[in-house]
C-alpha atoms as a PDB file:
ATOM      1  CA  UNK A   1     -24.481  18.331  11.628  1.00  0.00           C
ATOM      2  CA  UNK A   2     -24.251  17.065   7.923  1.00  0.00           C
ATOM      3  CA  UNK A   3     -20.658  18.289   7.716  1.00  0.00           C
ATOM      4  CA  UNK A   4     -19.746  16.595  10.995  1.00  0.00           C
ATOM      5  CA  UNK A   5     -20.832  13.040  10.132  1.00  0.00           C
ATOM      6  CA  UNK A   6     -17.534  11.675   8.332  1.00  0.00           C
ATOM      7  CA  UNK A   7     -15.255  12.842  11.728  1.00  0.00           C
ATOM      8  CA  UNK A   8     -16.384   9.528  13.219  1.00  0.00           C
ATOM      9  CA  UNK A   9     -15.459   7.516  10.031  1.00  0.00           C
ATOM     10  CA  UNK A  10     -12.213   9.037   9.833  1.00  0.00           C
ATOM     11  CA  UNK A  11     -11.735   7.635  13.145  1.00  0.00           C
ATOM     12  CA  UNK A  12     -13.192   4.477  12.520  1.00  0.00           C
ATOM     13  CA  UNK A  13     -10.899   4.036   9.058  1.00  0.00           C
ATOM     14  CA  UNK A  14      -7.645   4.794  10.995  1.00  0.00           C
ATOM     15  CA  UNK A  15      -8.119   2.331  13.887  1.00  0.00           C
ATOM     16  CA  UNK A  16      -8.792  -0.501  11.657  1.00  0.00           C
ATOM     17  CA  UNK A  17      -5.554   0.298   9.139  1.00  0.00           C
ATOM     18  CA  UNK A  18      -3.717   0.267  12.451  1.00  0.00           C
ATOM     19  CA  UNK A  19      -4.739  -2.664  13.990  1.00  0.00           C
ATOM     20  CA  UNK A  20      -5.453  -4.894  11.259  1.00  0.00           C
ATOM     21  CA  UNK A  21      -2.949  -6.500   9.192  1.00  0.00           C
ATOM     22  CA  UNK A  22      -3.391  -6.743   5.295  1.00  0.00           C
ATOM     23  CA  UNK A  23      -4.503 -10.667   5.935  1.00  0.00           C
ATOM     24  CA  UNK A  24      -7.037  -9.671   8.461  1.00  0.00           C
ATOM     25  CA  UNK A  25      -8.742  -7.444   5.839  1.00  0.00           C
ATOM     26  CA  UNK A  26      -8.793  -9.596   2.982  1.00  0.00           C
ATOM     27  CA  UNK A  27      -6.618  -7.452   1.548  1.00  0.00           C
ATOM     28  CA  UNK A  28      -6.246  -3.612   0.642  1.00  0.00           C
ATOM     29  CA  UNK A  29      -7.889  -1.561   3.225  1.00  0.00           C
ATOM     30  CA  UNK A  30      -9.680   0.524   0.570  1.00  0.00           C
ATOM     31  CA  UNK A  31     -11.020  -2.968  -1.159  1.00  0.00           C
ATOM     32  CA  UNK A  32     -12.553  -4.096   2.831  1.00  0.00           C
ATOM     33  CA  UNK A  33     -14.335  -0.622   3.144  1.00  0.00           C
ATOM     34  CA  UNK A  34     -15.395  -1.420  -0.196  1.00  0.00           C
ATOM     35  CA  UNK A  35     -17.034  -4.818   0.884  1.00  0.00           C
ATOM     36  CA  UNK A  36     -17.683  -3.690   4.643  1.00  0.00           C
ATOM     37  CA  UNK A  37     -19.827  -0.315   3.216  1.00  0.00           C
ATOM     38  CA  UNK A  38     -21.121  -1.962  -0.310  1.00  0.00           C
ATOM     39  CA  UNK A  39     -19.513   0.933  -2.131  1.00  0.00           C
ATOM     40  CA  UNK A  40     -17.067   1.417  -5.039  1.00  0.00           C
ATOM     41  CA  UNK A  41     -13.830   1.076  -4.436  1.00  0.00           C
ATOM     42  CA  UNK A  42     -13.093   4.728  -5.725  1.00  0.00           C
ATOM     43  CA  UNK A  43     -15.109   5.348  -2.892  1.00  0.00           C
ATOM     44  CA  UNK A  44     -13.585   3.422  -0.858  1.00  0.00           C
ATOM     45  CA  UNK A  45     -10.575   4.879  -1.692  1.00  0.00           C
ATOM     46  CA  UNK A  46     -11.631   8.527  -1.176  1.00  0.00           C
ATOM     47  CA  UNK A  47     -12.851   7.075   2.190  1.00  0.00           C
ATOM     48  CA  UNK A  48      -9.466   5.843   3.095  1.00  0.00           C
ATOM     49  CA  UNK A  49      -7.155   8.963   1.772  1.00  0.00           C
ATOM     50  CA  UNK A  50      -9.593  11.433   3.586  1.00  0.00           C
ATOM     51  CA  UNK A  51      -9.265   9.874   7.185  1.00  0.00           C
ATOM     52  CA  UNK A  52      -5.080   9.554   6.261  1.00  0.00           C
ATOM     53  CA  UNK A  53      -5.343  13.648   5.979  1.00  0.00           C
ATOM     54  CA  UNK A  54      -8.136  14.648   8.751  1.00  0.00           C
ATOM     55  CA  UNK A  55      -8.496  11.197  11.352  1.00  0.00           C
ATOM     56  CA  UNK A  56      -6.540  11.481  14.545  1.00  0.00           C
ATOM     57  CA  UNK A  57      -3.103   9.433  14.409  1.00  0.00           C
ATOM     58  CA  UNK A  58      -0.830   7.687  16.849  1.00  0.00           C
ATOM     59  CA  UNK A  59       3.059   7.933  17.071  1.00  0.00           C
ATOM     60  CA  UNK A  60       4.815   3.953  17.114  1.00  0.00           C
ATOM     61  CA  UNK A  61       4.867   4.731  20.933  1.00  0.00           C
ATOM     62  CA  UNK A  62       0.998   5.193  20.608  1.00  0.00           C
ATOM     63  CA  UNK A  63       0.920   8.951  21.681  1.00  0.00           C
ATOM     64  CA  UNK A  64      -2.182  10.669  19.728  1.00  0.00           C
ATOM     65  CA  UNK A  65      -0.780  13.159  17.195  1.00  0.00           C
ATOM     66  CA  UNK A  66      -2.737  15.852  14.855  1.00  0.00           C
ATOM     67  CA  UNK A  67      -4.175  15.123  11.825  1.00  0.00           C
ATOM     68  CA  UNK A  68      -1.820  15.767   8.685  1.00  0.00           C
ATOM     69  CA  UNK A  69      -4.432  18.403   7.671  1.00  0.00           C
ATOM     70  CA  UNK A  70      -4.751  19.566  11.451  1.00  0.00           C
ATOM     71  CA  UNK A  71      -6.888  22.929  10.826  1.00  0.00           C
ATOM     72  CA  UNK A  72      -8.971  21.566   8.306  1.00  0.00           C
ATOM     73  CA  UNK A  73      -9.500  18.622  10.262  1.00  0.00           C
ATOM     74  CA  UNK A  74     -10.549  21.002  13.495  1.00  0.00           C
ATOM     75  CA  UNK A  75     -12.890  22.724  11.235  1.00  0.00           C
ATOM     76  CA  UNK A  76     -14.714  19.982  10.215  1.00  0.00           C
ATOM     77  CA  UNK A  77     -14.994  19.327  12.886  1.00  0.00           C
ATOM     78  CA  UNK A  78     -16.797  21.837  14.315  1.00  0.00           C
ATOM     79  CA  UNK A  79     -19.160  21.988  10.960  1.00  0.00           C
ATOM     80  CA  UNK A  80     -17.724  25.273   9.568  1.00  0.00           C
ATOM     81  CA  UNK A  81     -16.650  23.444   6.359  1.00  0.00           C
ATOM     82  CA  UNK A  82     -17.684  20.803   4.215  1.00  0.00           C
ATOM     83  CA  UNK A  83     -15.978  18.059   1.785  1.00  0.00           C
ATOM     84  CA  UNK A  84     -15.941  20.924  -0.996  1.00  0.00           C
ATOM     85  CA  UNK A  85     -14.128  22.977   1.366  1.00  0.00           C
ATOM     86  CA  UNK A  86     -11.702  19.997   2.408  1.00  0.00           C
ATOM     87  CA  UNK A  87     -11.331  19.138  -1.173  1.00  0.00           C
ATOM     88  CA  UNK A  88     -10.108  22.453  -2.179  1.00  0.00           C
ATOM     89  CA  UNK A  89      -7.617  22.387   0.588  1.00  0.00           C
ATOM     90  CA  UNK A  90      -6.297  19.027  -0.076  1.00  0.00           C
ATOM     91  CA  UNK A  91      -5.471  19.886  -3.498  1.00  0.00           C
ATOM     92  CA  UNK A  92      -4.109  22.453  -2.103  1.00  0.00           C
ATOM     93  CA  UNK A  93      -1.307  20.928  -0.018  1.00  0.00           C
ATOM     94  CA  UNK A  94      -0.903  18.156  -2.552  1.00  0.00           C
ATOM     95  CA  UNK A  95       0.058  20.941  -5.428  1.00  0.00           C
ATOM     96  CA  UNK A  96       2.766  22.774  -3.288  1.00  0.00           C
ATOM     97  CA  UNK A  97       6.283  22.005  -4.443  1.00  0.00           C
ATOM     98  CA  UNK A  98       8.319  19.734  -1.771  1.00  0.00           C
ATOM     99  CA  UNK A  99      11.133  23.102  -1.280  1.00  0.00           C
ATOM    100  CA  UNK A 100       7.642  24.799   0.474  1.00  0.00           C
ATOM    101  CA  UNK A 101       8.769  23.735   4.472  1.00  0.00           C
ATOM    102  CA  UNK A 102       6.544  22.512   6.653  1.00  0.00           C
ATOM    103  CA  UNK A 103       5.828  25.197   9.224  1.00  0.00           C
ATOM    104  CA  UNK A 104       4.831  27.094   5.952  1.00  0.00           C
ATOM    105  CA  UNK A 105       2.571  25.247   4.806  1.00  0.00           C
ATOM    106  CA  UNK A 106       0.518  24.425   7.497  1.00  0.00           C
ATOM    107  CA  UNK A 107      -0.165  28.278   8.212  1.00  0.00           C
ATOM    108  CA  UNK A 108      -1.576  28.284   5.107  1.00  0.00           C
ATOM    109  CA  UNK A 109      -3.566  25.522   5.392  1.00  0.00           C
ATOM    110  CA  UNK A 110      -4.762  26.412   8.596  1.00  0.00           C
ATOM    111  CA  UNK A 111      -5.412  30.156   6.767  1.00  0.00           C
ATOM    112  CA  UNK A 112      -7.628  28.121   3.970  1.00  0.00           C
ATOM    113  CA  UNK A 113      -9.316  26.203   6.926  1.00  0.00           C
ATOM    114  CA  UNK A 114      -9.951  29.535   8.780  1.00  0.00           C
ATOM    115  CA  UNK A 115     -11.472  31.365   5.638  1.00  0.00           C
ATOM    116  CA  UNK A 116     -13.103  27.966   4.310  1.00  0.00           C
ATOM    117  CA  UNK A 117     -15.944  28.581   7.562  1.00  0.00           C
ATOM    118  CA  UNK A 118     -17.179  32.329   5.719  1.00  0.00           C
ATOM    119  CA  UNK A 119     -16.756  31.492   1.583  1.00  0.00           C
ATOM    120  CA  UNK A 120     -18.405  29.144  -0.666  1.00  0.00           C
ATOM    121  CA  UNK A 121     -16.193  26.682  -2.044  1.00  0.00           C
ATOM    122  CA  UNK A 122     -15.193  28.057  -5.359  1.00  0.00           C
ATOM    123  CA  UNK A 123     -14.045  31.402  -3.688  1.00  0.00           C
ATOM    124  CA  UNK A 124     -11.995  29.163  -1.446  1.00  0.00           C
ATOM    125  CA  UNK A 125     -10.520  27.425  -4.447  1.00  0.00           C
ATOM    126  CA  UNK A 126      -9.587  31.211  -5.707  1.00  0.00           C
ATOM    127  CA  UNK A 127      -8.102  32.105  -1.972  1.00  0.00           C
ATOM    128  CA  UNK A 128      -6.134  29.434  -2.379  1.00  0.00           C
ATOM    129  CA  UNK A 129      -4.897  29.818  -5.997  1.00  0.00           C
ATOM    130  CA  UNK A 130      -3.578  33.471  -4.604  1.00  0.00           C
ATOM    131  CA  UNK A 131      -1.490  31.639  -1.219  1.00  0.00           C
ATOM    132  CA  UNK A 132       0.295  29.296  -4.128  1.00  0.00           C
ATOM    133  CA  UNK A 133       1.095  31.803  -6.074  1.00  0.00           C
ATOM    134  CA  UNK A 134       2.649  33.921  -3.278  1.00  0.00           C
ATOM    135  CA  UNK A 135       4.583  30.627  -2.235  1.00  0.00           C
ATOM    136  CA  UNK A 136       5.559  29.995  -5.417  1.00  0.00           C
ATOM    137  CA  UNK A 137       5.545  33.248  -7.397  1.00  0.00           C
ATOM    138  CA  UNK A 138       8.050  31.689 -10.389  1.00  0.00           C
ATOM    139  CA  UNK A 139       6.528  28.489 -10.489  1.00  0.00           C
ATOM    140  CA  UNK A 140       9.101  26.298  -9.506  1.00  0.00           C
ATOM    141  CA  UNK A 141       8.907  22.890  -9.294  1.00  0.00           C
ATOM    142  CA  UNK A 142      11.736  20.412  -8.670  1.00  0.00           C
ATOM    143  CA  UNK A 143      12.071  17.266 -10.500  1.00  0.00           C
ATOM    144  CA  UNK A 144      10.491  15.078  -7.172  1.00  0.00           C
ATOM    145  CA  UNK A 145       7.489  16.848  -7.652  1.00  0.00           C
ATOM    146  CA  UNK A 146       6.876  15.995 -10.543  1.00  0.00           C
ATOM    147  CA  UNK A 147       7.483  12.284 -10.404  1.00  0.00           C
ATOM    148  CA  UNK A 148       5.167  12.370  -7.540  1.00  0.00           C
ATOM    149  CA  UNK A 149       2.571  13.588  -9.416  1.00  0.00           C
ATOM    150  CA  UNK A 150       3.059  11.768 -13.279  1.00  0.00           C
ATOM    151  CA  UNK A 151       0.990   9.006 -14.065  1.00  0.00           C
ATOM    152  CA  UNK A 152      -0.650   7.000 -16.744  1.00  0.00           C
ATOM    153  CA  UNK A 153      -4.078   5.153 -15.951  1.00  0.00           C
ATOM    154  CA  UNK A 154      -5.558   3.184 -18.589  1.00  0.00           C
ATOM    155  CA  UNK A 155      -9.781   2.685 -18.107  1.00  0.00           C
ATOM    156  CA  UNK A 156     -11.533  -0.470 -18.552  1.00  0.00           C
ATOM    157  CA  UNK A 157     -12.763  -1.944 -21.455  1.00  0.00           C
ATOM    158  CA  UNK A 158     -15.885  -0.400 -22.843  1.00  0.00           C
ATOM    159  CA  UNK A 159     -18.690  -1.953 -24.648  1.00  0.00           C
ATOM    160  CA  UNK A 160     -16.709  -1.320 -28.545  1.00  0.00           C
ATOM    161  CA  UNK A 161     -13.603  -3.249 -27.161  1.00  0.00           C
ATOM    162  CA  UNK A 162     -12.444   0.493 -27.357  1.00  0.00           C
ATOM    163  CA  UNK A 163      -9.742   1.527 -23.799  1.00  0.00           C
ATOM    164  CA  UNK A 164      -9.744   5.112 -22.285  1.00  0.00           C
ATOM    165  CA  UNK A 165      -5.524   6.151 -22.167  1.00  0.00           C
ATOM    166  CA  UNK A 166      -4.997   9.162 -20.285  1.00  0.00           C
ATOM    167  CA  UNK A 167      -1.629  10.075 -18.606  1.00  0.00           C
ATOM    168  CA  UNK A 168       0.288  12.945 -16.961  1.00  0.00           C
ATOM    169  CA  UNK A 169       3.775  13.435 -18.193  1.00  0.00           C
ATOM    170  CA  UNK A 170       7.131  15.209 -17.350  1.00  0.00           C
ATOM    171  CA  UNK A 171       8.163  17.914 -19.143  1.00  0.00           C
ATOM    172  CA  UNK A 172      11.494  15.670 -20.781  1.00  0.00           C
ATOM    173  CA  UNK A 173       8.473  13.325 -21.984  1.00  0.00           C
ATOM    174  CA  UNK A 174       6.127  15.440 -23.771  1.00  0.00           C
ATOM    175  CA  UNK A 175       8.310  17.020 -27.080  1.00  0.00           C
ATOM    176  CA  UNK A 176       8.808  13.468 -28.496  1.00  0.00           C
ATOM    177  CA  UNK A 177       5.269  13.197 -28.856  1.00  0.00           C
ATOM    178  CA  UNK A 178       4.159  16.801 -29.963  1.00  0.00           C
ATOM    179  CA  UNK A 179       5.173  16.114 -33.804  1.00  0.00           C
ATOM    180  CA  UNK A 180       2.826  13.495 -33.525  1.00  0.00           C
ATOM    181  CA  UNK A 181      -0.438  15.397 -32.692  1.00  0.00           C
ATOM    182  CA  UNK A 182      -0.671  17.298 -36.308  1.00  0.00           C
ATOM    183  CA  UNK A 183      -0.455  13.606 -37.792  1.00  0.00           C
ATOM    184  CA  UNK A 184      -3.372  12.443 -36.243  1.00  0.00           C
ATOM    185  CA  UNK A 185      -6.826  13.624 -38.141  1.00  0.00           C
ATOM    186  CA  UNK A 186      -9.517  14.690 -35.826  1.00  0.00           C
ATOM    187  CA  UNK A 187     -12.231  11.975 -35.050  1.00  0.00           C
ATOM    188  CA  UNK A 188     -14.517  13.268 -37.536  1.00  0.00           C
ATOM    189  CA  UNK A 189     -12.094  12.992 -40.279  1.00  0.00           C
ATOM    190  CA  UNK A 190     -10.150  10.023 -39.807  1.00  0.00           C
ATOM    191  CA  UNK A 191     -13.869   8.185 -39.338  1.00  0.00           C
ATOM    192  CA  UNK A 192     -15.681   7.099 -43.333  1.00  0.00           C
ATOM    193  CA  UNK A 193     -18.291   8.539 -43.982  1.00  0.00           C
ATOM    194  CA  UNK A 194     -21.477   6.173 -44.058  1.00  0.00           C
ATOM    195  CA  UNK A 195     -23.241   4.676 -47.300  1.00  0.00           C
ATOM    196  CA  UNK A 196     -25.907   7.156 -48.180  1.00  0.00           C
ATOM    197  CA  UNK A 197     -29.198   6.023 -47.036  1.00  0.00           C
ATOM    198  CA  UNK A 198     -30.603   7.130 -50.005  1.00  0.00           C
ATOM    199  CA  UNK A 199     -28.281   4.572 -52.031  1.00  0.00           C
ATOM    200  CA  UNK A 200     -26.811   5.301 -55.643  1.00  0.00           C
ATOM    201  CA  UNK A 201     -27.718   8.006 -58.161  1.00  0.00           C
ATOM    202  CA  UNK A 202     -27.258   7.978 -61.675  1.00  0.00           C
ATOM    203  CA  UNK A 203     -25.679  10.365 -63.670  1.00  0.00           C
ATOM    204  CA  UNK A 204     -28.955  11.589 -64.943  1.00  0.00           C
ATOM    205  CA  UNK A 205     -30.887  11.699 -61.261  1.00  0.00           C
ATOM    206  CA  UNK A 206     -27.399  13.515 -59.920  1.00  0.00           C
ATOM    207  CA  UNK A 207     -28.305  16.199 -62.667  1.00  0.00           C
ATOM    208  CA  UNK A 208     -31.581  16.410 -62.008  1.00  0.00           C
ATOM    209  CA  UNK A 209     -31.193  16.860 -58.334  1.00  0.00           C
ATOM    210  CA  UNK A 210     -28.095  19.662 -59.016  1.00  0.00           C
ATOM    211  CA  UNK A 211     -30.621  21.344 -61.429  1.00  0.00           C
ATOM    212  CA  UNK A 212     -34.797  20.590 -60.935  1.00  0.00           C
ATOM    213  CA  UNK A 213     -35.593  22.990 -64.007  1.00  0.00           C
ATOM    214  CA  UNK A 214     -33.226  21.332 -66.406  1.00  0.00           C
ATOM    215  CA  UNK A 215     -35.603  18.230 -67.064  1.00  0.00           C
ATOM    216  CA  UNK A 216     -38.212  17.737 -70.087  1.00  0.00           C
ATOM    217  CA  UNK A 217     -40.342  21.133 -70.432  1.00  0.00           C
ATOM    218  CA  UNK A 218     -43.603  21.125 -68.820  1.00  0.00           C
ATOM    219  CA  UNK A 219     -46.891  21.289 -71.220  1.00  0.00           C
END
């Protein structure tokens, strides 16, 4: 029953991004389901890009259509799999070069969906790492793929004033920065080290401290 319980949202999410307007929300649909469910707006976002793959849809002529992820969608909802499942076959899909056609990849996806219902999720994630590889045995990967999946997200500001940077490059991108990794110290070494607690020394209590037995003889 657990695993059944976001089918209805799905639904829910798609009927409101079709038949409200971005001024009747307020805005972005993820940012309303934000307000509307007093969640983050990651969430809110993972909300909103899971009904896209596994709510029902409607053609412009309104005719219902399948779900983009039609067997995963079907097995969710009969509660054979659950979001681990459905995550590991949405990465999946979204990891498959553009050449792979279409009628190809939804037989896998409906093969992941199938075998999703008897593994756990991390034997899934294997299954599937053996269908890509089969697809894609040489690893090919036209240049539309990967502008489709490059990026560069910058976090918010924490507490030290200090940003997270993290990015995903093309391969033409990335050599005009590898000279400059060996030029950057590690963390540890590019931070000073911190005044002793224990303050200055002199010469003579340096000594002392290198060598206890070298002080005035004991009667």
């Amino acid at each position: 029953m657990r695993r059944r319980l976001p089918v209805a949202e799905h639904q829910l999410i798609n009927n409101l991004a079709r038949q409200a307007s971005a001024e009747e929300l307020g805005g972005k649909l993820s940012h309303a389901i934000a307000d509307w469910a007093l969640t983050s707006r990651t969430e809110a976002s993972r909300r909103s890009n899971a009904a896209a793959d596994l709510g029902p849809r409607r053609a412009l002529t309104g005719e219902p259509i399948a779900p983009v992820l039609a067997g995963a969608a079907a097995a969710q909802c009969d509660g054979t799999i659950g979001a681990e499942h459905i995550a590991v076959i949405r990465r999946f899909c979204r990891q498959l070069p553009g050449w792979v056609d279409q009628a190809t990849r939804e037989r896998a996806e409906a093969q992941l969906a199938r075998q999703g219902g008897q593994v756990r999720p991390e034997q899934l994630s294997g299954l599937a790492a053996t269908i890509a590889d089969r697809l894609n045995p040489d690893g090919t990967y036209r240049d539309e793929d990967r502008a489709r999946r490059r990026a560069l997200m910058l976090g918010s500001q924490q507490a030290d004033g200090m940003s997270e940077l993290r990015a995903r490059i093309t391969p033409s991108c990335a050599p005009p920065w590898k000279p400059c990794w060996p030029s950057w110290p590690p963390r540890a070494c590019a931070t000073p080290n911190p005044k002793p607690r224990c303050g200055r020394q002199s010469q003579s209590g340096r000594h002392r401290h290198r060598h206890p037995l070298s002080g005035p003889t004991l009667s």
